[in-house]
PDB file of N, CA and C in Angstrom:
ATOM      1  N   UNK A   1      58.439  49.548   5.615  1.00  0.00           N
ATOM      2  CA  UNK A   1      57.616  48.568   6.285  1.00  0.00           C
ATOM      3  C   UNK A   1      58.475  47.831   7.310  1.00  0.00           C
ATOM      4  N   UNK A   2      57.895  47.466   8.422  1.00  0.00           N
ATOM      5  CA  UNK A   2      58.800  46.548   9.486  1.00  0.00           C
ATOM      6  C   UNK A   2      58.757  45.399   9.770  1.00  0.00           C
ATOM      7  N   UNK A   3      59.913  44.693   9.532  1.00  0.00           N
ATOM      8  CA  UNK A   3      59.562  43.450   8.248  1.00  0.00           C
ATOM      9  C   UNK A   3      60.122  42.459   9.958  1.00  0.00           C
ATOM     10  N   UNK A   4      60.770  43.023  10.985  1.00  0.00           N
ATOM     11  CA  UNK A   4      61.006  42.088  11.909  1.00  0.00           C
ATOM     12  C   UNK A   4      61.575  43.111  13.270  1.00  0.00           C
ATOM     13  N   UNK A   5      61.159  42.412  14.741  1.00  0.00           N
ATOM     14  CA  UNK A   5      61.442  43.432  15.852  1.00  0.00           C
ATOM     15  C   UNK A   5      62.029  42.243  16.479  1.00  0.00           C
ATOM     16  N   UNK A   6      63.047  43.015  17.322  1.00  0.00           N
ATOM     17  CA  UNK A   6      64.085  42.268  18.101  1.00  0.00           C
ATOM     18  C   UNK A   6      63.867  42.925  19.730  1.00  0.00           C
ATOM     19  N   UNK A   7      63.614  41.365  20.223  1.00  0.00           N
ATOM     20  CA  UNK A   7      63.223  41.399  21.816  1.00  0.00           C
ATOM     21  C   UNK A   7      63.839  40.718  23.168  1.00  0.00           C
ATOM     22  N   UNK A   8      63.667  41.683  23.854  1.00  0.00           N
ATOM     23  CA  UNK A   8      64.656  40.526  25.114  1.00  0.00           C
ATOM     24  C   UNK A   8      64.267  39.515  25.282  1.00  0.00           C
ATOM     25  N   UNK A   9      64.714  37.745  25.786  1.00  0.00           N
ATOM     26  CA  UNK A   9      64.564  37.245  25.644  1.00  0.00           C
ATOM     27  C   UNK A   9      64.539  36.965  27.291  1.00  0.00           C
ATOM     28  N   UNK A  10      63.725  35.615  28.123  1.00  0.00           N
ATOM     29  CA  UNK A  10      63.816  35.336  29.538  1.00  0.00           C
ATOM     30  C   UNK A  10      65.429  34.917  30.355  1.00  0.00           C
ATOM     31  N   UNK A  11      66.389  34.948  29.084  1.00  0.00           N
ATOM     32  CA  UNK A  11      67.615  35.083  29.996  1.00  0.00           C
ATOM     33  C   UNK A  11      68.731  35.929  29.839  1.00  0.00           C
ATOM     34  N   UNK A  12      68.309  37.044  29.040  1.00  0.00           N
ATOM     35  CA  UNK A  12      69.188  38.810  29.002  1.00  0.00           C
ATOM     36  C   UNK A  12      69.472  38.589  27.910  1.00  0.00           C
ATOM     37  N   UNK A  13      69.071  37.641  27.330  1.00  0.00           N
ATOM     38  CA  UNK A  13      69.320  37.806  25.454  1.00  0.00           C
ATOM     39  C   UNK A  13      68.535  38.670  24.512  1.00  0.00           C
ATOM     40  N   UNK A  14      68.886  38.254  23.218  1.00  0.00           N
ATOM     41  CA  UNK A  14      67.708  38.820  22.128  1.00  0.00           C
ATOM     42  C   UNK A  14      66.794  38.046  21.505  1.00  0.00           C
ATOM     43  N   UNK A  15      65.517  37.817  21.293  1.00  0.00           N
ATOM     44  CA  UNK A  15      65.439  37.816  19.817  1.00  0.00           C
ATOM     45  C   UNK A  15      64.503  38.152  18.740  1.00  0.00           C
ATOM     46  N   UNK A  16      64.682  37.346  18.014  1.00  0.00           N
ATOM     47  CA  UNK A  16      64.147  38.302  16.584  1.00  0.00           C
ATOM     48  C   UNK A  16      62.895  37.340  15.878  1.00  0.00           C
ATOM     49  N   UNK A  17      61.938  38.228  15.927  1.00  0.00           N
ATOM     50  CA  UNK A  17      60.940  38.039  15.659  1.00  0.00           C
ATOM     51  C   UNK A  17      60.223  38.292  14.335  1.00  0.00           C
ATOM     52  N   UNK A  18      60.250  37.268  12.957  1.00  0.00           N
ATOM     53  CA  UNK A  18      59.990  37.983  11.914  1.00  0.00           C
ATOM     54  C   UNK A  18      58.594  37.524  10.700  1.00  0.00           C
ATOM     55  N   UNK A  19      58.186  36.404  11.366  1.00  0.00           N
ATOM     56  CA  UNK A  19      56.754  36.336  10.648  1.00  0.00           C
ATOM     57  C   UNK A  19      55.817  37.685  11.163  1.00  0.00           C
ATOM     58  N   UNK A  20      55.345  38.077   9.755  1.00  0.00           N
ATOM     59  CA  UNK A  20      54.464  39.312   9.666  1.00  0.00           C
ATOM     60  C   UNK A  20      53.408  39.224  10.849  1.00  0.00           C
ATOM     61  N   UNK A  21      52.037  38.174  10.956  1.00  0.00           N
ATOM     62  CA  UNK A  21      51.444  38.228  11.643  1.00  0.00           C
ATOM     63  C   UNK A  21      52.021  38.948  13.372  1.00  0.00           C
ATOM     64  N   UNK A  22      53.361  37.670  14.000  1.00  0.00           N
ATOM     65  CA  UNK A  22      53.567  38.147  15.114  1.00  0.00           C
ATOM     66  C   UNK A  22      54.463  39.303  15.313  1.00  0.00           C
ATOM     67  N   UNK A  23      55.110  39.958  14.150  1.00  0.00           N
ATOM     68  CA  UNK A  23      55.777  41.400  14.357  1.00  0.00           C
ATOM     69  C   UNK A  23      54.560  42.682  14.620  1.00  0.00           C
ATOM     70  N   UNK A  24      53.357  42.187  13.503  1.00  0.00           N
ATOM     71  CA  UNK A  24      51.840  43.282  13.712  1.00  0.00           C
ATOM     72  C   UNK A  24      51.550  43.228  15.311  1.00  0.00           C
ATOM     73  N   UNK A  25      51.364  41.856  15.834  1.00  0.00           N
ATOM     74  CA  UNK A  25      50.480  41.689  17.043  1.00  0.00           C
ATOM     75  C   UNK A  25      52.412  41.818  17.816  1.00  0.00           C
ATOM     76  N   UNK A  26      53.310  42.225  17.447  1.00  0.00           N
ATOM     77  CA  UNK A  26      54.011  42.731  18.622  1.00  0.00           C
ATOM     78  C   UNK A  26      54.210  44.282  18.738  1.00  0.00           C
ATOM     79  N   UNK A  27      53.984  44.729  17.763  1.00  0.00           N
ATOM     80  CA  UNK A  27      53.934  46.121  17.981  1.00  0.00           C
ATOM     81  C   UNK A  27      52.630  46.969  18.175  1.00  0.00           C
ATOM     82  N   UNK A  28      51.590  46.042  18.087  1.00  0.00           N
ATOM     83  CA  UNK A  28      50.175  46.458  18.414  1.00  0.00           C
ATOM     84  C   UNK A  28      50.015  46.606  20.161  1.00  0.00           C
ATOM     85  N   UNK A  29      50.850  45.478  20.764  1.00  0.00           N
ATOM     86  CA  UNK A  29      50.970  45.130  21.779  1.00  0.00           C
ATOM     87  C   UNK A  29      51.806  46.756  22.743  1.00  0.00           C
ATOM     88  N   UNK A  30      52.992  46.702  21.908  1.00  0.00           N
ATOM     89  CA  UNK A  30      53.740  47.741  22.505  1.00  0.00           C
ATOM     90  C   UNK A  30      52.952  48.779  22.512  1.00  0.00           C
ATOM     91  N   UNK A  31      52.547  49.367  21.064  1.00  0.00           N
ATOM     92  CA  UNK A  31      52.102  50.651  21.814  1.00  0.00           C
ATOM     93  C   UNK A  31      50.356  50.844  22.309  1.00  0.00           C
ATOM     94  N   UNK A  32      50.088  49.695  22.733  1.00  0.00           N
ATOM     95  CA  UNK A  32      48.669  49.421  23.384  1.00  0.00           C
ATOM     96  C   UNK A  32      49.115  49.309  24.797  1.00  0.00           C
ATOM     97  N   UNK A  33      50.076  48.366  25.409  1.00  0.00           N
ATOM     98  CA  UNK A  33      50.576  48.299  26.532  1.00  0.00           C
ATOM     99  C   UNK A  33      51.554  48.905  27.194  1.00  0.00           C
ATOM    100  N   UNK A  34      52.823  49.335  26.054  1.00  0.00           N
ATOM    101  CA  UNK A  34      53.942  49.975  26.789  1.00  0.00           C
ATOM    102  C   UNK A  34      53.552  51.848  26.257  1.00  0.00           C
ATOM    103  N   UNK A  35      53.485  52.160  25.385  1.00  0.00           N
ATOM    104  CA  UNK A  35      53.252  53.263  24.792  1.00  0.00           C
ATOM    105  C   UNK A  35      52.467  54.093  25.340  1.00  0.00           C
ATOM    106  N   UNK A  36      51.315  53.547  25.644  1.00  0.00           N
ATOM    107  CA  UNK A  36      50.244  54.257  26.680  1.00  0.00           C
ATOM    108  C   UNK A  36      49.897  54.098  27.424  1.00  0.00           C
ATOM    109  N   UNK A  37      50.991  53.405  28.434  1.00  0.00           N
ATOM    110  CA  UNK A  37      50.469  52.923  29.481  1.00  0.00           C
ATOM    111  C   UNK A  37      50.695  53.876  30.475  1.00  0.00           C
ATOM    112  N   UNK A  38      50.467  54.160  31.570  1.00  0.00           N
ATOM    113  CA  UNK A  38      49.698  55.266  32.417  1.00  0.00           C
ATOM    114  C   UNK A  38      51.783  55.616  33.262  1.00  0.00           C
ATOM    115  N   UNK A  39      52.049  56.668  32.854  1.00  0.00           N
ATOM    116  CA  UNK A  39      53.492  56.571  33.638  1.00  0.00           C
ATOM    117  C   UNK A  39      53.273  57.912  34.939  1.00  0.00           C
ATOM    118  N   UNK A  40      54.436  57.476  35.466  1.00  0.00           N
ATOM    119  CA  UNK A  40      54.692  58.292  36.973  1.00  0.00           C
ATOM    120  C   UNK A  40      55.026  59.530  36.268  1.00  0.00           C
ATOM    121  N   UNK A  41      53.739  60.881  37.004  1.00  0.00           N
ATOM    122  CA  UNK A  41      54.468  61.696  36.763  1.00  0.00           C
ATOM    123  C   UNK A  41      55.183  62.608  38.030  1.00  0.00           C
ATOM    124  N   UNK A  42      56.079  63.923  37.770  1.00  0.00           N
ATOM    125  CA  UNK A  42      56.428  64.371  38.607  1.00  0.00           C
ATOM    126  C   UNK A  42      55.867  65.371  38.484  1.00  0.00           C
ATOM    127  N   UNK A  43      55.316  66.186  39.762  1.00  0.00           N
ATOM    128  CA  UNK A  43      54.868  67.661  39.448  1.00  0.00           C
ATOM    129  C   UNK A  43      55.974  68.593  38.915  1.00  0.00           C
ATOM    130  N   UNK A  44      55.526  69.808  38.504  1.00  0.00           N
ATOM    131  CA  UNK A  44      56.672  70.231  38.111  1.00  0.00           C
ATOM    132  C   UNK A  44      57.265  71.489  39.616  1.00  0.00           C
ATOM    133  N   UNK A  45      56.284  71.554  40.284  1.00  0.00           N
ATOM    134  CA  UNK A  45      56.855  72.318  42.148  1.00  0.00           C
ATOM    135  C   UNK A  45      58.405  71.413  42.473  1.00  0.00           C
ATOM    136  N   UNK A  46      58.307  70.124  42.192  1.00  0.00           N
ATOM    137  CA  UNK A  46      59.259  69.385  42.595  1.00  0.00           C
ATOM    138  C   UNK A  46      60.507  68.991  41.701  1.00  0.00           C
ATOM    139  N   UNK A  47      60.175  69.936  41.045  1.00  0.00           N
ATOM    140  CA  UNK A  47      61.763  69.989  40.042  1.00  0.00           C
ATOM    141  C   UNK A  47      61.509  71.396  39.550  1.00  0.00           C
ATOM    142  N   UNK A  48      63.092  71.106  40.305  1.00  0.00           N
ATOM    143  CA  UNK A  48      63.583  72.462  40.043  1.00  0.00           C
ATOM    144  C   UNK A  48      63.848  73.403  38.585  1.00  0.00           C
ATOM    145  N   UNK A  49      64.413  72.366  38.290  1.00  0.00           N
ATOM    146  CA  UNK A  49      65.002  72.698  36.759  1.00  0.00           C
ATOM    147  C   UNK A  49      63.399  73.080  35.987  1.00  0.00           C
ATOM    148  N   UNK A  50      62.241  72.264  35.750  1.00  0.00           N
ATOM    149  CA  UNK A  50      61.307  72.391  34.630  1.00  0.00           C
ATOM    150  C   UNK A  50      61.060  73.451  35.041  1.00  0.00           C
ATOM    151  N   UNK A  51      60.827  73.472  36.956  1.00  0.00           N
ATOM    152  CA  UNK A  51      59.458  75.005  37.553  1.00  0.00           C
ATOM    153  C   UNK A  51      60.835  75.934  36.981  1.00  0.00           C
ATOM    154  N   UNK A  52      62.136  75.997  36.785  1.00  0.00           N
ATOM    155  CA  UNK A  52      62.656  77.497  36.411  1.00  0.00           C
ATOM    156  C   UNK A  52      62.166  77.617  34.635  1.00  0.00           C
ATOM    157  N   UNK A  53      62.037  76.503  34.111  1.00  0.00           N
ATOM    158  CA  UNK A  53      62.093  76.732  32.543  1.00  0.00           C
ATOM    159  C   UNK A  53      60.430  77.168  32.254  1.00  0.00           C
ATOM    160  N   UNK A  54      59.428  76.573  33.060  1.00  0.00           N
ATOM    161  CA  UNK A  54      57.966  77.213  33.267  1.00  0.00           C
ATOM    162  C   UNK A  54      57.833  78.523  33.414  1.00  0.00           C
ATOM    163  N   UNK A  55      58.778  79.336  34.276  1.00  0.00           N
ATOM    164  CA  UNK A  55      57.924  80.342  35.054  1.00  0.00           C
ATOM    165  C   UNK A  55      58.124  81.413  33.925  1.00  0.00           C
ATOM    166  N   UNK A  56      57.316  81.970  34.225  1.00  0.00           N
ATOM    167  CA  UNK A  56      57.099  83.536  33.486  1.00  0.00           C
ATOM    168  C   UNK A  56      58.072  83.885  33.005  1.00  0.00           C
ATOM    169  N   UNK A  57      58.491  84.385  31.852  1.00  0.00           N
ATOM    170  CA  UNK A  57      59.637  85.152  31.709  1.00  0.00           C
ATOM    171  C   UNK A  57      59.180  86.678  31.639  1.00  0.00           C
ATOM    172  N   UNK A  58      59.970  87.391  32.973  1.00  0.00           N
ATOM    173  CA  UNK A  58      59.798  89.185  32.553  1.00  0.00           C
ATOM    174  C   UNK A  58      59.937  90.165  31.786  1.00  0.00           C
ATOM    175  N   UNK A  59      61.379  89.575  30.468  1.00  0.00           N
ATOM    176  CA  UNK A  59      60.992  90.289  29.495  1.00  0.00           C
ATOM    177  C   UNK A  59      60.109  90.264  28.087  1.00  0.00           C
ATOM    178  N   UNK A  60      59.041  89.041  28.708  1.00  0.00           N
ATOM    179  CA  UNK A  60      57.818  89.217  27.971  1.00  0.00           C
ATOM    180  C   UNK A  60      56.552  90.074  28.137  1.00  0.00           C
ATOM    181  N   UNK A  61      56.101  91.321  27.503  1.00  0.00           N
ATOM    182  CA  UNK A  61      55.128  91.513  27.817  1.00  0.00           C
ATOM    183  C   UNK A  61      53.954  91.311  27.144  1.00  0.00           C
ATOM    184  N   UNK A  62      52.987  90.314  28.218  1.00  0.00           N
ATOM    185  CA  UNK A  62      51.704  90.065  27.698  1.00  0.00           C
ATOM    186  C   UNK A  62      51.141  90.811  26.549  1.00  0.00           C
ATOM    187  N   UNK A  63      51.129  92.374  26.970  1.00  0.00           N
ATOM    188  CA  UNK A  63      50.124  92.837  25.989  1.00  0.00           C
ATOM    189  C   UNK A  63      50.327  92.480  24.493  1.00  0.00           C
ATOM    190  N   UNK A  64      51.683  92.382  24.240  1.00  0.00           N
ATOM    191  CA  UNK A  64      52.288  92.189  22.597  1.00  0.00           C
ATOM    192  C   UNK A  64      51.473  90.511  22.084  1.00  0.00           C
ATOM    193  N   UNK A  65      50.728  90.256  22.706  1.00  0.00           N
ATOM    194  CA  UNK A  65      49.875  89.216  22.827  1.00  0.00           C
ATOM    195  C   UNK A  65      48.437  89.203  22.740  1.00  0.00           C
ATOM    196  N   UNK A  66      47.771  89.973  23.415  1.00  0.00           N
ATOM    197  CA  UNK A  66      46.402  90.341  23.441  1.00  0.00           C
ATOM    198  C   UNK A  66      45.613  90.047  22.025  1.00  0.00           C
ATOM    199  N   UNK A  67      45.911  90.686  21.095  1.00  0.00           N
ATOM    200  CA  UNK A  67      44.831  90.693  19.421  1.00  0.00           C
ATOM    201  C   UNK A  67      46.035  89.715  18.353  1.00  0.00           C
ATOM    202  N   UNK A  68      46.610  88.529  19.208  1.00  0.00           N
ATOM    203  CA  UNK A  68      47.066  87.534  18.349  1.00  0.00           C
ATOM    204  C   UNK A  68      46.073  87.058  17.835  1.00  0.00           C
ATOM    205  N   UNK A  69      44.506  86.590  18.421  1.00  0.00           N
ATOM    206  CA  UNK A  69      44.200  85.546  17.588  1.00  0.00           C
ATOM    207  C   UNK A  69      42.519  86.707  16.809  1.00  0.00           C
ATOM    208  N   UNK A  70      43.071  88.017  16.907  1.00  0.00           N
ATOM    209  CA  UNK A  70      42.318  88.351  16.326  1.00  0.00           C
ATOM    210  C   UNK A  70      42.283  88.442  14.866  1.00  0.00           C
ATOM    211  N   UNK A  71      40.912  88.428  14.159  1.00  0.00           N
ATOM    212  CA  UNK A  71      40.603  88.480  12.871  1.00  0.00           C
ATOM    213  C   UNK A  71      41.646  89.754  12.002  1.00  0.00           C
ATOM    214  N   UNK A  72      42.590  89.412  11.134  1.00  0.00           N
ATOM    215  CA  UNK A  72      42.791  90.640  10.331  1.00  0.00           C
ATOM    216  C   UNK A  72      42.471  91.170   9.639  1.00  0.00           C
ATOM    217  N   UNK A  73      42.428  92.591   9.255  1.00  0.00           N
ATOM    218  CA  UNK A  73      41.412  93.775   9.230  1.00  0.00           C
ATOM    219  C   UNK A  73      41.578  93.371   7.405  1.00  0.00           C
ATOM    220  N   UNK A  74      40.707  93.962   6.650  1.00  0.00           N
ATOM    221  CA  UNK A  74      41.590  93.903   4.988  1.00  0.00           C
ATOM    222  C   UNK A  74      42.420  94.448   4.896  1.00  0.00           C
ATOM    223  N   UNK A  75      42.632  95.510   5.601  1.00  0.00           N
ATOM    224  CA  UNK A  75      44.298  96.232   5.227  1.00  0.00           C
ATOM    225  C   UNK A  75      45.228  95.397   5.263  1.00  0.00           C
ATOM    226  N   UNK A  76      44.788  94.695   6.554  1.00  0.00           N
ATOM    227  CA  UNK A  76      46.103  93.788   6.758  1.00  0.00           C
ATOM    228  C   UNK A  76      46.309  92.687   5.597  1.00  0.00           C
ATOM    229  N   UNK A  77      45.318  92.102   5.303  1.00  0.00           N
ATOM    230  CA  UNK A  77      45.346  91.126   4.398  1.00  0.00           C
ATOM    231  C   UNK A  77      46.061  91.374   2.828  1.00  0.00           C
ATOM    232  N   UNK A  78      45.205  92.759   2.504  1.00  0.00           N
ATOM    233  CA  UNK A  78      45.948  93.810   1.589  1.00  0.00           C
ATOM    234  C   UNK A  78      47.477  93.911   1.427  1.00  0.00           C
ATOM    235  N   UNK A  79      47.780  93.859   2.564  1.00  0.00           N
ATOM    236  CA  UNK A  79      49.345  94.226   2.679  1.00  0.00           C
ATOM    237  C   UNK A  79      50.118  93.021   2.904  1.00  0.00           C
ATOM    238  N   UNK A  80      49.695  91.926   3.082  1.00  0.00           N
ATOM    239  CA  UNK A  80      50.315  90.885   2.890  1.00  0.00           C
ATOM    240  C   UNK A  80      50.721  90.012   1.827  1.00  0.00           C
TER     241      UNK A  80
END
C-alpha cells in the first residue's frame, strides 16, 4: 500500500506528502493528468533508428504465418 509520495516543491525542493486522503487524490491526479495526458509523438519516417527496427525483416517468410490463427484439426489436438 502507498502510505506517502514525495513531490517537488515551488523552490527545487521536496516534499512529502503522507495523510491517506491527499496521497489517494495525489496519485489520482497523476495518472489522470500526467499519465494520460496527450504526449508529442514522433512519426516513426523520422527516426531512423525505430523505421530500421519496423521494417520488414527478409528472412521472414510470411507464408510460415498464414494458418496461425487457424482452428486445430483433432489430430493436432490428439498429438498434443
Amino acid at each position: 500500500m502507498l502510505d506517502h509520495v514525495i513531490l517537488p516543491d515551488n523552490d527545487g525542493g521536496l516534499f512529502v506528502l503522507d495523510h491517506p486522503q491527499e496521497v489517494k487524490d495525489e496519485v489520482l491526479r497523476y495518472f489522470r493528468d500526467e499519465w494520460h495526458a496527450p504526449r508529442r509523438l514522433q512519426p516513426l519516417e523520422e527516426n531512423p533508428f525505430w523505421e530500421a527496427k519496423y521494417r520488414p525483416r527478409e528472412d521472414i517468410d510470411e507464408a510460415w504465418f498464414q494458418e496461425i490463427m487457424a482452428i486445430p484439426s483433432d489430430k493436432e489436438l490428439e498429438k498434443a
